[in-house]
C-alpha atoms as a PDB file:
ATOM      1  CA  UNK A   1     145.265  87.285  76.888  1.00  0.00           C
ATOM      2  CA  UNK A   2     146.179  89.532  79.367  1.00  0.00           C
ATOM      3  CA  UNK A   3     144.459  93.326  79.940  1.00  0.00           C
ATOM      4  CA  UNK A   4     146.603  95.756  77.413  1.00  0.00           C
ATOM      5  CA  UNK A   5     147.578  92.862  74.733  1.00  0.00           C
ATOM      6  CA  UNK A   6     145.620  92.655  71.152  1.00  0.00           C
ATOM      7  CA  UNK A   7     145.039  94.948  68.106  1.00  0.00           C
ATOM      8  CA  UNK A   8     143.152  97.657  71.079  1.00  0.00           C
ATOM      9  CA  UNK A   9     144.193 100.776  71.713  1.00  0.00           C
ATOM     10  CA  UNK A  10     145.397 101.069  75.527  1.00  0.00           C
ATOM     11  CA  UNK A  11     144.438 103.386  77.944  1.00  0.00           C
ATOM     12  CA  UNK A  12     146.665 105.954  76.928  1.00  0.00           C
ATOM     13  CA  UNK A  13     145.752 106.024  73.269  1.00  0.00           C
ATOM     14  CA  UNK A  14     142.279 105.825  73.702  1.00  0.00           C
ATOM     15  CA  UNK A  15     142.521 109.259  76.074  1.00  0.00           C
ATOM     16  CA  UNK A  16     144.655 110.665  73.718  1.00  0.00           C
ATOM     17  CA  UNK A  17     142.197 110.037  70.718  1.00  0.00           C
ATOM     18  CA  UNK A  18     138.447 111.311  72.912  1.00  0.00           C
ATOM     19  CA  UNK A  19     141.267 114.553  73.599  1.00  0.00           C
ATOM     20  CA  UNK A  20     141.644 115.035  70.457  1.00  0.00           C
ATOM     21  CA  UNK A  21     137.780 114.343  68.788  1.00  0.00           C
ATOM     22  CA  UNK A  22     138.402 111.375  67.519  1.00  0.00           C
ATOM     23  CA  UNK A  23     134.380 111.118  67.044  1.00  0.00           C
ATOM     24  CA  UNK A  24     134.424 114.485  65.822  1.00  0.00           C
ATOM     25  CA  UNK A  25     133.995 112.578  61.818  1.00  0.00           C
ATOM     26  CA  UNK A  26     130.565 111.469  63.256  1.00  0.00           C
ATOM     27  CA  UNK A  27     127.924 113.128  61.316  1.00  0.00           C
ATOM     28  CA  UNK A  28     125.613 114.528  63.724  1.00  0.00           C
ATOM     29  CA  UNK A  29     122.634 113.296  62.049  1.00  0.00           C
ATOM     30  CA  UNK A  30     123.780 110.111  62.645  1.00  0.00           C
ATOM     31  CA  UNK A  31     124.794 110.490  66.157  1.00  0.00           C
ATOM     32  CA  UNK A  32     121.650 112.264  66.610  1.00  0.00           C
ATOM     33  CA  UNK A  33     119.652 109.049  65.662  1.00  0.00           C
ATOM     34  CA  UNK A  34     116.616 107.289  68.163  1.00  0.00           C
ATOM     35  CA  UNK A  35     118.839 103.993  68.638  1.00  0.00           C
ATOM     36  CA  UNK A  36     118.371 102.867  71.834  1.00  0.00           C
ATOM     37  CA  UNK A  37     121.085 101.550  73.523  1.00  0.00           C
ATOM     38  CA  UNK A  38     122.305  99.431  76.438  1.00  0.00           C
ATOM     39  CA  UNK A  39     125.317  99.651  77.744  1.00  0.00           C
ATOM     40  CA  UNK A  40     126.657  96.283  79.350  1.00  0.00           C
ATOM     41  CA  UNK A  41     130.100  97.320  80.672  1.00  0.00           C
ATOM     42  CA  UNK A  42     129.355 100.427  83.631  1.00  0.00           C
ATOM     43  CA  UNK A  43     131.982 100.421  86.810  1.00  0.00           C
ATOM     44  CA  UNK A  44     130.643 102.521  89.580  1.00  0.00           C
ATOM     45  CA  UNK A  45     133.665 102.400  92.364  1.00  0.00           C
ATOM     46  CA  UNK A  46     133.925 104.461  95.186  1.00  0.00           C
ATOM     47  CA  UNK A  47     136.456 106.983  93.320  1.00  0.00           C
ATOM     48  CA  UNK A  48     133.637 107.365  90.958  1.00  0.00           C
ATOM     49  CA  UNK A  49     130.444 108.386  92.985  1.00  0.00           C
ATOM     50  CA  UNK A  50     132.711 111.050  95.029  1.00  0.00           C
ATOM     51  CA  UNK A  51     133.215 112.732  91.634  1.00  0.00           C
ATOM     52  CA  UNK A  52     129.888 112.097  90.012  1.00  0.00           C
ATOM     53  CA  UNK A  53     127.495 111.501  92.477  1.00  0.00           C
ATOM     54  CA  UNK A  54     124.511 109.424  91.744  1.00  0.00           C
ATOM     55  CA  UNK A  55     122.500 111.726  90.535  1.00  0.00           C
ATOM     56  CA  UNK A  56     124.951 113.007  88.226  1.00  0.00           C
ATOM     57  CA  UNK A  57     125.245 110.080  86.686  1.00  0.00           C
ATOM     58  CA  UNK A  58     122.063 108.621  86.015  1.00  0.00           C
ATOM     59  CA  UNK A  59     121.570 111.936  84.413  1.00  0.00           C
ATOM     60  CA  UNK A  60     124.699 111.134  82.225  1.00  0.00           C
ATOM     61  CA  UNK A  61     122.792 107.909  81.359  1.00  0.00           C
ATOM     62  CA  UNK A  62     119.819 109.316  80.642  1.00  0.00           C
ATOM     63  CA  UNK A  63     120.933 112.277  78.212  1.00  0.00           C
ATOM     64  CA  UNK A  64     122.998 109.624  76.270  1.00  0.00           C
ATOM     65  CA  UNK A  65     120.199 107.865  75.552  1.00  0.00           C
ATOM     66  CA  UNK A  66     120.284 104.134  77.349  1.00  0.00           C
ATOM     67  CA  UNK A  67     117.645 102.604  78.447  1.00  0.00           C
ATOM     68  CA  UNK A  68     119.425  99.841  81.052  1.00  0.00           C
ATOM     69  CA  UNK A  69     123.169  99.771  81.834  1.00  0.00           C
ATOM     70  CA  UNK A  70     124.767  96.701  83.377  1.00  0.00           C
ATOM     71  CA  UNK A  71     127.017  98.380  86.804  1.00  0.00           C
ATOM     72  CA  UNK A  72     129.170  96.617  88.630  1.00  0.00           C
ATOM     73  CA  UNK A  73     131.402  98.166  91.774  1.00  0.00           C
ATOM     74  CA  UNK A  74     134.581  98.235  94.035  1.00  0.00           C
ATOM     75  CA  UNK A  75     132.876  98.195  96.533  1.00  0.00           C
ATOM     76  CA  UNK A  76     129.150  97.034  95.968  1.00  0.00           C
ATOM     77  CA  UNK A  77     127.836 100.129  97.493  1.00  0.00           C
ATOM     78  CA  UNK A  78     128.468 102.520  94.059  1.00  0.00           C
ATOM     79  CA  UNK A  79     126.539  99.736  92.251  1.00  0.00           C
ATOM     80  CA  UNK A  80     123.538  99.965  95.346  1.00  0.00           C
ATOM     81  CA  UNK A  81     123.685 104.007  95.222  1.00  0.00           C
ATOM     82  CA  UNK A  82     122.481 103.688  91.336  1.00  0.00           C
ATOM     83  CA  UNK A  83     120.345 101.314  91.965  1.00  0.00           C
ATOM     84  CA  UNK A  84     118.162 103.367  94.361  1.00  0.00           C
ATOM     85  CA  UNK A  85     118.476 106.259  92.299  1.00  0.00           C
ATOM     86  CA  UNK A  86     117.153 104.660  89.011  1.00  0.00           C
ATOM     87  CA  UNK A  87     115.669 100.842  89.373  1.00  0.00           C
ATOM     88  CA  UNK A  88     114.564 101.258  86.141  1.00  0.00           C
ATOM     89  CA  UNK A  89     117.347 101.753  84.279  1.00  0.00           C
ATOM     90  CA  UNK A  90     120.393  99.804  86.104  1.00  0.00           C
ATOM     91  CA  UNK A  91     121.292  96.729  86.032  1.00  0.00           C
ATOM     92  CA  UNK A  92     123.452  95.091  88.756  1.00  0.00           C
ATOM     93  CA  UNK A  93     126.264  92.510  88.414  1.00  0.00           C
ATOM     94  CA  UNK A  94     128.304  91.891  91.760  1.00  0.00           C
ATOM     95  CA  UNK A  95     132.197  92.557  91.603  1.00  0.00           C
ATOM     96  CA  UNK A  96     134.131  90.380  93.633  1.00  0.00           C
ATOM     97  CA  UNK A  97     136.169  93.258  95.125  1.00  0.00           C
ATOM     98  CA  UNK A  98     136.138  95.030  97.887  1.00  0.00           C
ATOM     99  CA  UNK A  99     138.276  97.092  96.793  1.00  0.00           C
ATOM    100  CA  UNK A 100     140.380  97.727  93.273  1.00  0.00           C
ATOM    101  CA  UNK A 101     143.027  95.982  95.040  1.00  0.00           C
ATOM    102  CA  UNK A 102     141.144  92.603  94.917  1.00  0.00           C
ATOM    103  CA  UNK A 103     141.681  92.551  91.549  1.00  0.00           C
ATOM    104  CA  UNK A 104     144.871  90.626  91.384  1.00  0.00           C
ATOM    105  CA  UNK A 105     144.477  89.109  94.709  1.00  0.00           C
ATOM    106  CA  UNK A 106     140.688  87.799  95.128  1.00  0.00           C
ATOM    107  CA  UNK A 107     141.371  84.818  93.008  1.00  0.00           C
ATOM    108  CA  UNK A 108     143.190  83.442  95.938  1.00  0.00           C
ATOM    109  CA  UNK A 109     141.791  85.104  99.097  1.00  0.00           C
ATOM    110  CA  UNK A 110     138.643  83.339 100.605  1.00  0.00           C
ATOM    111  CA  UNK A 111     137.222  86.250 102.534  1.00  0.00           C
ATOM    112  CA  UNK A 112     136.066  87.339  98.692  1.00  0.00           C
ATOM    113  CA  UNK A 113     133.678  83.888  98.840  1.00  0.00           C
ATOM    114  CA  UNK A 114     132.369  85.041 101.651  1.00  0.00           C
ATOM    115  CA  UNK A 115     132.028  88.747 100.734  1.00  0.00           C
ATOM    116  CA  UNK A 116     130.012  87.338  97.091  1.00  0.00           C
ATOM    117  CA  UNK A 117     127.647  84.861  99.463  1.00  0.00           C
ATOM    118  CA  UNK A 118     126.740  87.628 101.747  1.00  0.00           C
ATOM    119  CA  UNK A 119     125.640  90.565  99.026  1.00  0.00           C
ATOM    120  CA  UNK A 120     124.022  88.008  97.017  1.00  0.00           C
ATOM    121  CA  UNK A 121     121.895  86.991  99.739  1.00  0.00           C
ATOM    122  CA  UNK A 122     121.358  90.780 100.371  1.00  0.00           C
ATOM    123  CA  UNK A 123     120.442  91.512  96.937  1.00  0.00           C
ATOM    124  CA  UNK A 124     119.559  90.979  93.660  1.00  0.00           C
ATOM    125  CA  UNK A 125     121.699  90.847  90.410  1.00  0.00           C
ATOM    126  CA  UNK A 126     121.974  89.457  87.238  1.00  0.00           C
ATOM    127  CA  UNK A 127     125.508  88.432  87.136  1.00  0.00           C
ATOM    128  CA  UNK A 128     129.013  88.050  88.919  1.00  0.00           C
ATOM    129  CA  UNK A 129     131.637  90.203  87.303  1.00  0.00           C
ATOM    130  CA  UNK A 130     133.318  91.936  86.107  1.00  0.00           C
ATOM    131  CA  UNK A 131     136.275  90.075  87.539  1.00  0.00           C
ATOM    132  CA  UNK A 132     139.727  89.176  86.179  1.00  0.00           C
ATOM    133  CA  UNK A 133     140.596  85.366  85.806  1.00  0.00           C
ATOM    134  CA  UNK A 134     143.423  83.729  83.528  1.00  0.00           C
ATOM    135  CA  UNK A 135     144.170  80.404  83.222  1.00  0.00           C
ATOM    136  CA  UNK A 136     144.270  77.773  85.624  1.00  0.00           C
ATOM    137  CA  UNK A 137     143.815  80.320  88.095  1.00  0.00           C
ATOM    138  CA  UNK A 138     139.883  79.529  87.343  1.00  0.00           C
ATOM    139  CA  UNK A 139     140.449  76.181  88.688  1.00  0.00           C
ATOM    140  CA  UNK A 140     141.066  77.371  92.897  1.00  0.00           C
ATOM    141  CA  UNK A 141     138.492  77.158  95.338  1.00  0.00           C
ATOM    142  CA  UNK A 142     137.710  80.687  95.006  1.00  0.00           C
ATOM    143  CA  UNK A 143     136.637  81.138  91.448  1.00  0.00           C
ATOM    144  CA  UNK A 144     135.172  77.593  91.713  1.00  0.00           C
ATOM    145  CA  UNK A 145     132.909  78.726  94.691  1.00  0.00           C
ATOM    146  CA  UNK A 146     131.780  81.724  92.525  1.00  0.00           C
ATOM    147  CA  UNK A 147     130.901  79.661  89.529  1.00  0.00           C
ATOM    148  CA  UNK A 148     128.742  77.649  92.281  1.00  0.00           C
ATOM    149  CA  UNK A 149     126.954  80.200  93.065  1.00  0.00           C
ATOM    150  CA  UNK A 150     126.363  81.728  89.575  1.00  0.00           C
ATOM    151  CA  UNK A 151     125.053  78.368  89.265  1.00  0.00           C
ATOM    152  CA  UNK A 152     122.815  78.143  92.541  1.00  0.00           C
ATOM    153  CA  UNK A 153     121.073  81.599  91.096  1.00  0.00           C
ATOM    154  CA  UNK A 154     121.501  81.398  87.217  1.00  0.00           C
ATOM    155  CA  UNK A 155     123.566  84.528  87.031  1.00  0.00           C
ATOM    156  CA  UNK A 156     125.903  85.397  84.041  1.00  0.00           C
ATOM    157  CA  UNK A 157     129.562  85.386  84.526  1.00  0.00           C
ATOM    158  CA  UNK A 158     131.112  88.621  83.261  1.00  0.00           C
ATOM    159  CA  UNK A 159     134.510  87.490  82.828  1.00  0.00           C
ATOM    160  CA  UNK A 160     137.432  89.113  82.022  1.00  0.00           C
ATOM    161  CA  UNK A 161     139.421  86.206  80.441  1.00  0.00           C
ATOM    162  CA  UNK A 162     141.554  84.192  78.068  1.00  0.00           C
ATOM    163  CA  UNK A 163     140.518  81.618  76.075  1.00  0.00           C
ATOM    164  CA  UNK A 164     142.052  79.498  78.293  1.00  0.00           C
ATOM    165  CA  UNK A 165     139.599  80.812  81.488  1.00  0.00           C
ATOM    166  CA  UNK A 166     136.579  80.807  79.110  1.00  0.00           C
ATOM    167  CA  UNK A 167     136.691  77.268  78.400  1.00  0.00           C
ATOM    168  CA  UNK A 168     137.412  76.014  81.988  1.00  0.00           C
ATOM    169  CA  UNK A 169     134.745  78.253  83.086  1.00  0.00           C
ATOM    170  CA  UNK A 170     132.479  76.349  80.768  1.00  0.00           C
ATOM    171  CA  UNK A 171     133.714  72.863  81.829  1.00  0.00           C
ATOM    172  CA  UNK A 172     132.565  74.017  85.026  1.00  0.00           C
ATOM    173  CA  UNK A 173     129.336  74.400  84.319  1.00  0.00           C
ATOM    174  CA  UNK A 174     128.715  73.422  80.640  1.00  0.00           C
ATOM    175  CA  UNK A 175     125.084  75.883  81.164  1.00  0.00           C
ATOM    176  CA  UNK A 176     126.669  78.857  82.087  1.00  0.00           C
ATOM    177  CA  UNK A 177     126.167  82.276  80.487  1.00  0.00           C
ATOM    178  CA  UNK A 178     129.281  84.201  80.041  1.00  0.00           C
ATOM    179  CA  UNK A 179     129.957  88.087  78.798  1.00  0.00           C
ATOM    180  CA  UNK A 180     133.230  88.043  77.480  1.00  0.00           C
ATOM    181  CA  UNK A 181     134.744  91.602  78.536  1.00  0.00           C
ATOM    182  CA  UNK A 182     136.336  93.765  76.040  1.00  0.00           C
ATOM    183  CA  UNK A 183     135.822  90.246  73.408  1.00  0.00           C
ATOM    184  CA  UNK A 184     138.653  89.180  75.374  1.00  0.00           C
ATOM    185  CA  UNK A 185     140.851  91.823  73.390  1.00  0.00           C
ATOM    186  CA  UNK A 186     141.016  89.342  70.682  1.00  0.00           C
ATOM    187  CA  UNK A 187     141.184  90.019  66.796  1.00  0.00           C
ATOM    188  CA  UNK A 188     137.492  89.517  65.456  1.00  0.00           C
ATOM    189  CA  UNK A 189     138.600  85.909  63.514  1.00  0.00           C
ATOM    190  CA  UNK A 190     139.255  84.625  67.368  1.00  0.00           C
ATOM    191  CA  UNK A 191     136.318  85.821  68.838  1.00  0.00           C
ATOM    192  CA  UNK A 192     134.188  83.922  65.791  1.00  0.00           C
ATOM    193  CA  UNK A 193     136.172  81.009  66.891  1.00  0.00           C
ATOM    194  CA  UNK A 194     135.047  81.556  70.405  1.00  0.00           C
ATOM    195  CA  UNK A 195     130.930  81.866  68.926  1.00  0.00           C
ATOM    196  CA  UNK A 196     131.246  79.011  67.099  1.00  0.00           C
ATOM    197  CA  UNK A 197     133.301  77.253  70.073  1.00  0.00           C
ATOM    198  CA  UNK A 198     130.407  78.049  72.907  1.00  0.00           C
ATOM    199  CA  UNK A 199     126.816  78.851  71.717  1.00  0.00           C
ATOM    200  CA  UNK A 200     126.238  80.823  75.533  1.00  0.00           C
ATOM    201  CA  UNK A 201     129.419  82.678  75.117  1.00  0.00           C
ATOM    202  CA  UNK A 202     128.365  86.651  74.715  1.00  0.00           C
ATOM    203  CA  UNK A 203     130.840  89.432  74.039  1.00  0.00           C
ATOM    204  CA  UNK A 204     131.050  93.021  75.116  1.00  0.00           C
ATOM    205  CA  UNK A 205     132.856  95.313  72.516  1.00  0.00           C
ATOM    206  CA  UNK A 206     133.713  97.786  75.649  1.00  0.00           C
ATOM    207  CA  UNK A 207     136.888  99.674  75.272  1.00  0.00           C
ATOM    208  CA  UNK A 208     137.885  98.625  72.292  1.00  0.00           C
ATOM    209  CA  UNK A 209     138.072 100.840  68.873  1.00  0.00           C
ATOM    210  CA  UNK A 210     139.158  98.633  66.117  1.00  0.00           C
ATOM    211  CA  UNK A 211     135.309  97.663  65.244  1.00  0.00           C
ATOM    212  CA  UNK A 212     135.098 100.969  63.813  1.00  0.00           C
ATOM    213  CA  UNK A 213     136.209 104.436  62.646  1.00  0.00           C
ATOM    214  CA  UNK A 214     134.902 106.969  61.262  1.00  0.00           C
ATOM    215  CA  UNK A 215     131.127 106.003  61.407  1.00  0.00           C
ATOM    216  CA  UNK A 216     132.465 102.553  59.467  1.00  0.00           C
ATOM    217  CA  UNK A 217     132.507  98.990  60.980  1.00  0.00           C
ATOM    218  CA  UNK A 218     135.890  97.377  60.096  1.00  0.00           C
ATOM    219  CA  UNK A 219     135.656  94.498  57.699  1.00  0.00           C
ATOM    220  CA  UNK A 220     136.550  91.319  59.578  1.00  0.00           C
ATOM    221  CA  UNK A 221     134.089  92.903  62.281  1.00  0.00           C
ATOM    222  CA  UNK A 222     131.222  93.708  60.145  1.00  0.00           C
ATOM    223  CA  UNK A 223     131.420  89.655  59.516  1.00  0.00           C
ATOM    224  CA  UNK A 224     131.765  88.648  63.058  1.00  0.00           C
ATOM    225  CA  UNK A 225     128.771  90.567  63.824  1.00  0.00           C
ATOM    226  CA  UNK A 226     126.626  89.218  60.888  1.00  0.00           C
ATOM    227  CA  UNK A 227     127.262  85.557  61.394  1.00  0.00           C
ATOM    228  CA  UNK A 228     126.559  86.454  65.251  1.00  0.00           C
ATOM    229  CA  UNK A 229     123.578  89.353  65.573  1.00  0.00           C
ATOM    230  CA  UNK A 230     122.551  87.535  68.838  1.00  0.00           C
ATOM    231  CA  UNK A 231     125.597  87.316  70.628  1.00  0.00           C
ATOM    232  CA  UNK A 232     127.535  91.041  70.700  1.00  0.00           C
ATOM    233  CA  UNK A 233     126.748  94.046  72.675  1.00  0.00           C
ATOM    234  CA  UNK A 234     128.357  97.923  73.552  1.00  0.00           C
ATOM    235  CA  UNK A 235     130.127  98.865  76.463  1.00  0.00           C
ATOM    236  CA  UNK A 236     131.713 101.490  77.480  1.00  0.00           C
ATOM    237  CA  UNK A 237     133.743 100.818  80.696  1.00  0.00           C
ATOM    238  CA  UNK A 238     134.076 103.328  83.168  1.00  0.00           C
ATOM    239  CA  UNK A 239     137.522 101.727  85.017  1.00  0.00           C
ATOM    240  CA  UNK A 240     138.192 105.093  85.897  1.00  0.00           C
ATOM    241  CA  UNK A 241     135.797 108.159  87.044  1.00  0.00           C
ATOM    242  CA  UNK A 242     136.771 110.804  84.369  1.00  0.00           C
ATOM    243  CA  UNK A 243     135.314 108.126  82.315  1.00  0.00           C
ATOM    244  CA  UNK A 244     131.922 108.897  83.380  1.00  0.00           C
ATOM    245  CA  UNK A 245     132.057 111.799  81.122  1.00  0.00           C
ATOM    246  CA  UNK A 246     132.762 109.205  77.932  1.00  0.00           C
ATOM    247  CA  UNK A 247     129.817 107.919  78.224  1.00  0.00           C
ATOM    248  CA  UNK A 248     127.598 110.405  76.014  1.00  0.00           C
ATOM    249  CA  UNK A 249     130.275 110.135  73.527  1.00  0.00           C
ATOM    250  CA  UNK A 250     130.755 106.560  73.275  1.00  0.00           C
ATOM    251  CA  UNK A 251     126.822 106.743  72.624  1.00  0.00           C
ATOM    252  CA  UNK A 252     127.416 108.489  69.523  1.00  0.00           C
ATOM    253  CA  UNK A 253     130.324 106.792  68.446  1.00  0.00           C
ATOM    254  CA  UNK A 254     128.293 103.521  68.522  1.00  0.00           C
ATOM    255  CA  UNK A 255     124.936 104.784  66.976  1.00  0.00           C
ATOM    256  CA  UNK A 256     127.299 106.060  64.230  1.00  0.00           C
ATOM    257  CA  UNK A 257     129.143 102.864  63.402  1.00  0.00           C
ATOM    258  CA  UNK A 258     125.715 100.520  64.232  1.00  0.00           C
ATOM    259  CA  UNK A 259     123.932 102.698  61.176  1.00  0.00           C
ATOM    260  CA  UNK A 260     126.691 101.085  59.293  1.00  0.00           C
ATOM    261  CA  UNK A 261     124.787  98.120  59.609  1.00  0.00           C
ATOM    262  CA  UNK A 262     121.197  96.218  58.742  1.00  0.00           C
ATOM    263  CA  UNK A 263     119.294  98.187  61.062  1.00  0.00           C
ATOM    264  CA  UNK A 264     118.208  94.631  62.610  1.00  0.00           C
ATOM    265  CA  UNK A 265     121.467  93.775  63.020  1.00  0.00           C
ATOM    266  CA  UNK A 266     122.216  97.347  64.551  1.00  0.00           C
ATOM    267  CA  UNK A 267     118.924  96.994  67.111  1.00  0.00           C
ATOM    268  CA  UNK A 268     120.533  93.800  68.927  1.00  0.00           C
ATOM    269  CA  UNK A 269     124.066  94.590  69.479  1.00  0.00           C
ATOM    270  CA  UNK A 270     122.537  98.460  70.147  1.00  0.00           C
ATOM    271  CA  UNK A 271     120.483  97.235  73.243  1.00  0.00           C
ATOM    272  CA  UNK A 272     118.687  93.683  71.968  1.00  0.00           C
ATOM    273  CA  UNK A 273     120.952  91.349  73.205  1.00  0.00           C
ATOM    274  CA  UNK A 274     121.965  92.885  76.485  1.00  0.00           C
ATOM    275  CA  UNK A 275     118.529  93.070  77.195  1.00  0.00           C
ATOM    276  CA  UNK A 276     117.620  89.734  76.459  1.00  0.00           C
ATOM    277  CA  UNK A 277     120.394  88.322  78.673  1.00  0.00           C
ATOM    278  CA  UNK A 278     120.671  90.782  81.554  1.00  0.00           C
ATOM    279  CA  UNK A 279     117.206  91.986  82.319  1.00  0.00           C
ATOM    280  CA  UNK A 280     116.090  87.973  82.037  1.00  0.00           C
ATOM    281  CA  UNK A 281     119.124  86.342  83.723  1.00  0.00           C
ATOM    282  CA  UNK A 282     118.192  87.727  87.412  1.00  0.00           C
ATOM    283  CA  UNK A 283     117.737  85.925  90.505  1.00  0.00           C
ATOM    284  CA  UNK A 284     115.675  86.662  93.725  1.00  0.00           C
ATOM    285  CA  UNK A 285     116.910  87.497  97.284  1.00  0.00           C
ATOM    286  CA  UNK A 286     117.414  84.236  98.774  1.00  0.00           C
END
């Protein structure tokens, strides 16, 4: 499914509803509570670190309460700049683009191979994303090359997919771990599908707002995330800089709508699972 489509709210709505409070029903003893959190869906681009600069925005991360966040970059440098600022705390995945214009072009450009084989033998990460791929477009030479090198360093693939990507992805390399962005913007009954489909298939719950309201977990979610406590985590997704400034917010949000649930439960899609994945899954400088 393409960015947009599903029961989400777009980009629009979801400005219009932080404008107007829309976490202003969160008790603040509840947003108030210890739960750690992780957040596995950060963007750092170059728009963003001239209007939040690094220190800035670890600070950001730090008052809201995470202790890792998984940042990825248009360019790589945003990503590197946080990285020297807090090692302890971020997390790096390696866009493929250069720039936000790669992102409907890099699937077919091979410059982007070469741009992924030269920062990962630069540096270290735990993953290659986020990047857009639909369809058969995950069968070209590009995507395949970055799947073989996910595969030469165990990273995760952060995918923003269809179903359709997902599962060529995985008949690619049947071993792979892959973060399904945004849950693929699919109603809760197809991402259980998904779970059952692929036991290393993870999903990010970033930008999305029909999991909860109100300090409540919707229904069909609440079962999604019971029959699979292992396999969801937050995310806030910071596409665009004034986003930055989300991020405390979105904390609360999710600490109010994860006391909704066992606390178990709450403790791996809070920061658990991302944890277990991301800070395990990285590879050395090669």
């Amino acid at each position: 499914m393409r960015p947009g489509a599903g029961p989400v709210l777009n980009r629009r709505h979801w400005g219009a509803l932080v404008a107007a409070g829309w976490w202003g029903g969160i008790s603040a003893a509840r947003a108030a509570d210890n739960l750690p959190l992780f957040d596995a869906h950060i963007h750092y681009s170059h728009d963003a670190w001239e209007l939040v600069p690094p220190k800035q925005a670890v600070a950001i991360l730090r008052k809201s309460g995470l202790k890792g966040a998984l940042v990825s970059s248009s360019n790589d440098e945003g990503t590197q700049k946080l990285i020297a600022e807090a090692p302890d705390l971020i997390v790096a995945e390696l866009r493929p683009y250069r720039t936000r214009a790669d992102i409907g072009t890099w699937v077919r450009d091979p410059l982007v191979a070469r741009y992924m084989e030269e920062r990962l033998a630069k540096y270290r990460y735990v993953g290659i994303g986020e990047f857009h791929l639909y369809g058969e477009e995950a069968e070209l030479a590009v995507p395949r090359r970055m799947v073989a090198l996910a595969r030469e360093r165990n990273l995760v693939l952060h995918a923003h997919s269809d179903v359709d990507a997902i599962g060529r992805l995985f008949r690619q390399w049947p071993d792979a771990r892959v973060l399904w962005a945004h849950s693929g913007f699919d109603r809760p009954e197809g991402v259980r599908d998904m779970l059952r489909r692929h036991p290393r298939l993870w999903s990010d719950l970033a930008f999305r707002g029909d999991h909860a309201s109100q300090g409540k977990v919707d229904p069909a979610w609440r079962d999604a995330f019971l029959e699979f406590p292992e396999r969801f985590m937050i995310g806030t997704d910071t596409f665009t800089p004034e986003r930055w400034h989300y991020i405390e917010g979105h904390a609360a949000y999710s600490r109010a709508w994860l006391a909704d649930l066992p606390p178990a439960v709450a403790e791996r899609i809070g920061w658990r699972n991302a944890e277990q994945l991301l800070r395990a899954g990285g590879a050395t400088r090669t």
